[in-house]
Protein backbone atom coordinates (compact mmCIF):
# COMPACT_ATOMS: atom_id res chain seq x y z
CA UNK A 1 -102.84 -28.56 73.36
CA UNK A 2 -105.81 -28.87 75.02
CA UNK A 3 -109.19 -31.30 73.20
CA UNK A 4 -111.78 -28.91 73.51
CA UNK A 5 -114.83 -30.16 75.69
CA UNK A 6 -117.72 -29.79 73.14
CA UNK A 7 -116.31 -32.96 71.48
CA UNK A 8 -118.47 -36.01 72.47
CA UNK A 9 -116.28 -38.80 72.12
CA UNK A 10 -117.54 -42.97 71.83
CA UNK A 11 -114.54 -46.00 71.05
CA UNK A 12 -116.66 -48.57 69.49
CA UNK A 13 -113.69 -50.49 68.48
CA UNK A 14 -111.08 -50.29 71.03
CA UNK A 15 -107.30 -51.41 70.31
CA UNK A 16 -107.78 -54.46 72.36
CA UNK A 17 -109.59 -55.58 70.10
CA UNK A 18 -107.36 -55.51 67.32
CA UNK A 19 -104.40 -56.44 68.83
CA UNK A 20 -103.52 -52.60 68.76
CA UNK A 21 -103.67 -52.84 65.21
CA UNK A 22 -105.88 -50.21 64.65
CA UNK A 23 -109.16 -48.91 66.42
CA UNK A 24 -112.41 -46.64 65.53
CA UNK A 25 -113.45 -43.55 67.46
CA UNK A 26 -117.08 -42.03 66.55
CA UNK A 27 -116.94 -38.44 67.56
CA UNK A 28 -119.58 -35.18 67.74
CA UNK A 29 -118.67 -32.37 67.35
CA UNK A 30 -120.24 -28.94 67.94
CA UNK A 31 -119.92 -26.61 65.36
CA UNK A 32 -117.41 -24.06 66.27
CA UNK A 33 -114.91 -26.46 68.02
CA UNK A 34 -111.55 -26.52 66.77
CA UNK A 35 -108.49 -28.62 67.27
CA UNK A 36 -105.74 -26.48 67.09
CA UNK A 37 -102.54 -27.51 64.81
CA UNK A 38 -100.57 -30.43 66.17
CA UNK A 39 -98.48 -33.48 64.80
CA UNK A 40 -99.04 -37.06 66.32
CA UNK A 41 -96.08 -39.21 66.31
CA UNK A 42 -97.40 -42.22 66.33
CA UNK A 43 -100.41 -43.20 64.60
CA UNK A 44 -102.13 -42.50 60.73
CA UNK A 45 -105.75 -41.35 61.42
CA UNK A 46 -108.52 -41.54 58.77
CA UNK A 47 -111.77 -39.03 59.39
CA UNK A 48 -114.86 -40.04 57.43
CA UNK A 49 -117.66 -37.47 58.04
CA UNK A 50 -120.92 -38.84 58.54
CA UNK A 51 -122.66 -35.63 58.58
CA UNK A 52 -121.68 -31.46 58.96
CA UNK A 53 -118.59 -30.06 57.89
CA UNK A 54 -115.09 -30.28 58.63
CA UNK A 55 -111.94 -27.78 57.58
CA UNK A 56 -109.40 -29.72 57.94
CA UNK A 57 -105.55 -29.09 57.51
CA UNK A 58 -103.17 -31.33 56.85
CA UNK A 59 -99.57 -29.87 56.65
CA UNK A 60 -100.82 -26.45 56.11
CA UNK A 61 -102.96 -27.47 52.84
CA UNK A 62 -106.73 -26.75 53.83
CA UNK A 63 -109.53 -28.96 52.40
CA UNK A 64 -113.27 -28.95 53.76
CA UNK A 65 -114.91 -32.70 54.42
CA UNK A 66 -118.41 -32.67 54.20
CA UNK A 67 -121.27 -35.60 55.18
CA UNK A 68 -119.89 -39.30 53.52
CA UNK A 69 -116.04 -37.46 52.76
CA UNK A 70 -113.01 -38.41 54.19
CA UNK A 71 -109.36 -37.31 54.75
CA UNK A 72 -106.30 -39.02 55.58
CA UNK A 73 -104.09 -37.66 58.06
CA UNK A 74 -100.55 -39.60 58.31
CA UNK A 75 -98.15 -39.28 61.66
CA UNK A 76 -95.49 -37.14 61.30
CA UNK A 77 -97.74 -34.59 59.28
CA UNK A 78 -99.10 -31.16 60.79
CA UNK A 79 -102.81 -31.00 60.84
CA UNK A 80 -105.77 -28.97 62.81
CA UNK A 81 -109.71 -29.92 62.46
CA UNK A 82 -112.38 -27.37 63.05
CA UNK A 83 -116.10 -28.23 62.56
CA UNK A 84 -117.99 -25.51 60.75
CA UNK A 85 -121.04 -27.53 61.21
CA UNK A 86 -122.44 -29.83 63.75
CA UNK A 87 -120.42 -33.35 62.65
CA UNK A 88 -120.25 -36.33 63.07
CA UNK A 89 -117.40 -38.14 62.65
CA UNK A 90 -115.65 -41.83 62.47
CA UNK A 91 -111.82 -42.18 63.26
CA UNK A 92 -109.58 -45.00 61.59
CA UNK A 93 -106.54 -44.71 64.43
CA UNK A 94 -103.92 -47.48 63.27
CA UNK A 95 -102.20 -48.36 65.11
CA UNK A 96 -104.69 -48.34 68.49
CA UNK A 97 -103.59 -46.13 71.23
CA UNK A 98 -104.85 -42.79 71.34
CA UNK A 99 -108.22 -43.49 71.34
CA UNK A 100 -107.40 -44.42 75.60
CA UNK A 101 -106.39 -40.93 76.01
CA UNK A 102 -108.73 -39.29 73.80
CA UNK A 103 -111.30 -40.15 75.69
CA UNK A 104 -109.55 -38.98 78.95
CA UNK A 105 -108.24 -35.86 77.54
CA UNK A 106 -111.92 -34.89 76.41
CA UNK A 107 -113.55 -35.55 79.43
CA UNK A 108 -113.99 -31.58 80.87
CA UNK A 109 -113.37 -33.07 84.40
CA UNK A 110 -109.68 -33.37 83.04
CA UNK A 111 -107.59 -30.94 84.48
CA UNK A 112 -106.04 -28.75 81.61
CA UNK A 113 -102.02 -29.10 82.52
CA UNK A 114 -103.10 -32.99 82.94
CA UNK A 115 -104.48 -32.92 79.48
CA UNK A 116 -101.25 -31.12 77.64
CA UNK A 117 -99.04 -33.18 79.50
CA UNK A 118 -101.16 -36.63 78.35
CA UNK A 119 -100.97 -35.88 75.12
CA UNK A 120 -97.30 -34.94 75.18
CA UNK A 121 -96.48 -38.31 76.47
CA UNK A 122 -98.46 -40.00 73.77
CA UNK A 123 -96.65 -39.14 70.97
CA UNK A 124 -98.83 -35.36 70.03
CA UNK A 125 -97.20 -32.44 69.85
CA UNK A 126 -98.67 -28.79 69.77
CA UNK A 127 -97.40 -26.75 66.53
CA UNK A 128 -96.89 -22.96 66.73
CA UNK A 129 -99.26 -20.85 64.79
CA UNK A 130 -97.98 -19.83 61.69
C-alpha cells in the first residue's frame, strides 16, 4: 500500500509524549485522495473530521464523516478512507507508533517499494479488493 502524497500530514502529539500510550496526527487531505483497504495490526485509530467529507469503511460497512463527526477504526478490522471533500482531519492512534512512519511514508520523496515495505513492518497490511 502506498499513502498517497496529497495527504499533508502534522504529529502534534507524538508517542513520546505519552509514553507510547497513544498520540494525535492532524492530517489534510485533498479531495480525491484515497487510502486504499488495509488492516493495521497494531493500533485502534479514532478520525474526527474537522471539516470536508470522509467515506470511510470499516470492515466493508461504508459510512460518510462529515465536519465535527467521527469514526472509530479498531486493529484487526479492514478499513479504507477516501476524502470526497477537502478535510481536515485529527487522528487518536493508541497506542503511539505509526504516526513515526506516517509521516515518512507520506513524504513523496519516499521511494514507493520503501513505503510498502515500511508499512509492512509496522504492523499494516494491504487487503485485496473485493
Amino acid at each position: 500500500m502506498t499513502l498517497p502524497t496529497s495527504i499533508n500530514l502534522v504529529v502534534p502529539v507524538a508517542g513520546y509524549a505519552t509514553h507510547g500510550q497513544y498520540a494525535l496526527v492532524e492530517a489534510c487531505v485533498a479531495a480525491g485522495t484515497e487510502i486504499p483497504a488495509h488492516v493495521a495490526h497494531k493500533e485502534d485509530v479514532v478520525l474526527h473530521v474537522l471539516h470536508g467529507e470522509l467515506e470511510v469503511s470499516v470492515d466493508r460497512t461504508a459510512q460518510t464523516v462529515t465536519g465535527g463527526g467521527s469514526v472509530a477504526l479498531p486493529r484487526g478490522v479492514p478499513r479504507r478512507i477516501a476524502a470526497t471533500r477537502p478535510s481536515r482531519v485529527l487522528a487518536l492512534i493508541a497506542p503511539a507508533g505509526l504516526e513515526q512512519l506516517l509521516t515518512v511514508v507520506a513524504d513523496p520523496q519516499t521511494d514507493p517499494d520503501d513505503r510498502a515495505a515500511l508499512l509492512a513492518v509496522g504492523g499494516v497490511q494491504t487487503v485485496p479488493a473485493a
